[in-house]
Each structure stands twice: as C-alpha cells, then as structure tokens.
Protein backbone atom coordinates (compact mmCIF):
# COMPACT_ATOMS: atom_id res chain seq x y z
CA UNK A 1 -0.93 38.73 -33.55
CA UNK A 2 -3.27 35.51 -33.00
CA UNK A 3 -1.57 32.61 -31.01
CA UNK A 4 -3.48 29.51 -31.12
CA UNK A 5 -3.57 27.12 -28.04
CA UNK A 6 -4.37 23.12 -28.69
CA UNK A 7 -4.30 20.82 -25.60
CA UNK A 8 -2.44 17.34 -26.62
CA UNK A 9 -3.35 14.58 -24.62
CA UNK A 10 -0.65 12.94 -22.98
CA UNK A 11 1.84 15.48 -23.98
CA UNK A 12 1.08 18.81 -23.26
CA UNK A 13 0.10 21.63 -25.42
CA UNK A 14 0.54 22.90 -28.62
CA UNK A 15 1.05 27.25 -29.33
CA UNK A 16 0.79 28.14 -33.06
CA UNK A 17 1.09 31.26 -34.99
CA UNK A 18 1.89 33.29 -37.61
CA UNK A 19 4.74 35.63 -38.46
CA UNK A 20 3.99 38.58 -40.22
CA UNK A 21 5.84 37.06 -43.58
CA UNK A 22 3.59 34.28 -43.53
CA UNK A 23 5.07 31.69 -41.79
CA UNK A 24 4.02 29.38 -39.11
CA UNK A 25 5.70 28.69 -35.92
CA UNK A 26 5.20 26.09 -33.26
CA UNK A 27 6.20 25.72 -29.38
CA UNK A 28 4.94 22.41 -28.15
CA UNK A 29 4.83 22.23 -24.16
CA UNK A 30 5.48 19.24 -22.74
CA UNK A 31 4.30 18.11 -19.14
CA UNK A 32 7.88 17.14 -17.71
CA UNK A 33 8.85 20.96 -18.51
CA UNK A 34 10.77 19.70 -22.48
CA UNK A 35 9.75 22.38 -25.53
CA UNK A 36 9.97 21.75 -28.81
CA UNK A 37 10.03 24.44 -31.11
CA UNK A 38 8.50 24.12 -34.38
CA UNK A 39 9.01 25.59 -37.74
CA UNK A 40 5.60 24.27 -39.84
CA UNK A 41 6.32 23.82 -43.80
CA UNK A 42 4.72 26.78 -46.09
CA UNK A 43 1.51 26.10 -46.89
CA UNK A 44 0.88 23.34 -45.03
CA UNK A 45 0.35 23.77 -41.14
CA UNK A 46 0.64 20.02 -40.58
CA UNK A 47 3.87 19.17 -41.85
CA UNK A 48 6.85 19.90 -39.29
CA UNK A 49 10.07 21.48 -41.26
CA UNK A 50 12.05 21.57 -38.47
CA UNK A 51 11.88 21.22 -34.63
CA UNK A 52 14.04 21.81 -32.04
CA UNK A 53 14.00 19.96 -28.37
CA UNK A 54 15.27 23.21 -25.70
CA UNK A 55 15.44 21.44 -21.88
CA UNK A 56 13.44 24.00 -19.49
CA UNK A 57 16.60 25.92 -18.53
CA UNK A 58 17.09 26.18 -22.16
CA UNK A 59 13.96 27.12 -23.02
CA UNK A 60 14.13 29.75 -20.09
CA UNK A 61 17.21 31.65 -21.57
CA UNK A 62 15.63 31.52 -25.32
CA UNK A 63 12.89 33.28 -23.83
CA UNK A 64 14.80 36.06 -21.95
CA UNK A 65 16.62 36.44 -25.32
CA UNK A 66 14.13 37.12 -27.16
CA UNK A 67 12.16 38.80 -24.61
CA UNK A 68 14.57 40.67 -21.92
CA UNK A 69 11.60 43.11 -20.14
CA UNK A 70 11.93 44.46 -17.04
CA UNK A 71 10.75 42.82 -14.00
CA UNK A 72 10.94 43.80 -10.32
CA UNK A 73 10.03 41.37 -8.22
CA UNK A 74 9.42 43.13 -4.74
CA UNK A 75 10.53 41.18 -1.57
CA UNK A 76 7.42 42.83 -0.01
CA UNK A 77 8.00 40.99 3.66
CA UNK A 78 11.43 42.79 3.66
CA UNK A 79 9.83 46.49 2.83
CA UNK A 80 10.39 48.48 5.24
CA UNK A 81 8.12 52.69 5.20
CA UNK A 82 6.84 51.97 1.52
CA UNK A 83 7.22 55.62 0.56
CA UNK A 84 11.03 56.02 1.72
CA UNK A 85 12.63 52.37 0.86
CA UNK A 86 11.84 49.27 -1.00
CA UNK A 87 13.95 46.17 -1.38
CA UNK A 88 13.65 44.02 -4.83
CA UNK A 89 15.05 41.04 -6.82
CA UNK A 90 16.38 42.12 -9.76
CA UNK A 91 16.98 39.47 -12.56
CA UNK A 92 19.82 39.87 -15.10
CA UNK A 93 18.50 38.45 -18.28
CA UNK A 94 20.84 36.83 -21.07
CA UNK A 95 20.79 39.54 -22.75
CA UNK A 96 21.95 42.15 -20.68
CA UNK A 97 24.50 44.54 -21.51
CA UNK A 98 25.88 44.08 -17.96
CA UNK A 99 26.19 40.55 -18.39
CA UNK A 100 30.35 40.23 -17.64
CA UNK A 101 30.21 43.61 -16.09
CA UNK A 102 31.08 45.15 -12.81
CA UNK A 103 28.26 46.05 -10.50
CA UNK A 104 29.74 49.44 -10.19
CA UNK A 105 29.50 50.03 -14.11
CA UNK A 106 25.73 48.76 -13.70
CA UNK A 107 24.82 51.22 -10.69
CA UNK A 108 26.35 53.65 -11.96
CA UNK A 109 23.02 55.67 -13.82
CA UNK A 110 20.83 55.14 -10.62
CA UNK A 111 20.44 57.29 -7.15
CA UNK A 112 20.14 55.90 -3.90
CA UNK A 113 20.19 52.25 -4.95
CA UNK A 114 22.65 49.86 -2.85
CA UNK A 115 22.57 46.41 -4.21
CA UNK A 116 23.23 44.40 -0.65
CA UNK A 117 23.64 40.76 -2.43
CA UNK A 118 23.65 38.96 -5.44
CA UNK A 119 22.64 35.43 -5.50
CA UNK A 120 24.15 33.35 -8.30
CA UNK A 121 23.33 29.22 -8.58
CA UNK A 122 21.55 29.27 -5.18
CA UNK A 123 24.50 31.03 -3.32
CA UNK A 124 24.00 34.50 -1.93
CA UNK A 125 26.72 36.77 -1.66
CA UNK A 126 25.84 39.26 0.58
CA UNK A 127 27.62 42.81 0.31
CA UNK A 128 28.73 42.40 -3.49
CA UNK A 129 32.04 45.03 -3.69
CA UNK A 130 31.50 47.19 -6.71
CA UNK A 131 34.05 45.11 -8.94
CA UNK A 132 31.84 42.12 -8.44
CA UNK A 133 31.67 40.91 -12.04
CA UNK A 134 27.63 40.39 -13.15
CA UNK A 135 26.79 37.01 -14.94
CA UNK A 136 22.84 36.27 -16.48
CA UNK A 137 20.98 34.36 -14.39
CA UNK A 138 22.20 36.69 -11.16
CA UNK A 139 19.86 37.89 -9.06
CA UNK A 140 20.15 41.27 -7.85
CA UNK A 141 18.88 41.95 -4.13
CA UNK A 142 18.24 45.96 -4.41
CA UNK A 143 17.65 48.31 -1.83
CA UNK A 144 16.47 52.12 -2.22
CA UNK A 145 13.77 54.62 -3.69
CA UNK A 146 11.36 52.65 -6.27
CA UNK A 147 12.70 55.06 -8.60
CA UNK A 148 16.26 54.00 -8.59
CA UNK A 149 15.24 50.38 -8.49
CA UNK A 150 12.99 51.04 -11.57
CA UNK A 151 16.09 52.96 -13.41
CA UNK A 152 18.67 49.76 -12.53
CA UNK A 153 15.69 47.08 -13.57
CA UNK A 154 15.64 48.96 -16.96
CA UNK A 155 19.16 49.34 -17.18
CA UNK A 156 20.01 45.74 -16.57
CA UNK A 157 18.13 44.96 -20.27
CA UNK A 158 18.59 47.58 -22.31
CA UNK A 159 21.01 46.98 -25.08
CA UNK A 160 22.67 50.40 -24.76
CA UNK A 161 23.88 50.81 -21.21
C-alpha cells in the first residue's frame, strides 16, 4: 500500500491513499493536534465526499481501534537483573477484550507477572486487587519475566481472550 504525504502550509499535512477497492482516503493533520478524515469522491481525488473533524484524544482511540498492536513500553530506570525481572507499562487499547474486565480474568494466561499499579486519568493505584475492573486507556505497571509481560501485552488486544 502507497500513502502519499503533502505538507499544507499553514495547516499541517495531508496523508492520501488508496483502498484496495479503489477508493481514496484522506487524514489531514493539523498543527494544534485536530484530524480530519477524508473520504475523496470516485474518480476525482480533489473533491472531498465527506470529512470528519476527530479532536486528538479522538483521533487517538480511532487509531487504537483500528490498530490495537502490542506495545511494551519498558520502564528501563526501574529494571532491576535484566535476565530475571523487568517492569513495563502496559496500555489497554479500546479494543481490548479486557476492557470492563477484572485484572484477575486478564492475568490469568500469564506466569510470574504481578501487575503492582494501574494508572487511570493521571491517578496511580498502586497494588490493584485482582477484582480491579480494567477500563481502555489504563495503564498497566507490570512486573515479571519478559515472557509473561509479552503473553499479558498480547493478551490485552487480542479479540479472543
């Protein structure tokens, strides 16, 4: 797939491309953070359809709908003997199937994983209890084996848990 970047003065920039039946799509990135997603007419790239204006937290979960990967973000100041423990921030994405879940239901698959706090809005709670009901947009602070925190990163987007 070809995505095509324009710079717009003043604005922002421009991303273009083509679906695979032939249609053209449009996210236009504006400076103060604003996206507007465009849907081009057929046949004619320079006629908008239809647009719509997402604010960047909107635009944010749109994009972790349509694109929930696994990410570990390793708090690498807080590691302590690399090969034995590692502590990581674990995002849960929109579109996780733990999203309104217990912790305990989402630990549940992995070994030697604690998860020692979960921050939600900007608040941390530290020492979650495993009834702690998961929301998207948590963050989960994970400690344990780098295999366990890979099997709990995966697990917090796949659509079958």
């Amino acid at each position: 797939m070809q995505i095509e970047r324009v710079p717009l003065p003043g604005i922002g920039v421009g991303y273009t491309m083509h679906t695979s039946e032939g249609q053209v799509l449009g996210v236009v990135c504006h400076r103060n953070g604003r996206r507007d997603v465009v849907v081009y007419a057929p046949g004619d790239p320079d006629t908008v359809e239809r647009s719509v204006t997402l604010s960047p937290a909107e635009a944010q979960e749109m994009a972790e709908l349509l694109h929930p990967i696994a990410t570990i973000d390793h708090v690498t100041h807080l590691e302590r003997h690399r090969e034995a423990i590692s502590v990581a921030e674990l995002p849960v994405p929109a579109a996780s199937p733990y999203d309104g879940r217990t912790l305990a239901e989402a630990v549940a698959r992995t070994q030697g994983v604690s998860v020692i706090a979960v921050i939600r809005d900007g608040h941390t709670l530290t020492a979650p209890g495993s009834g702690h009901v998961l929301a998207h947009g948590d963050v989960l602070i994970a400690a344990g084996g780098q295999q366990g925190i890979g099997e709990l990163s995966r697990a917090l987007v796949h659509t079958d848990p």
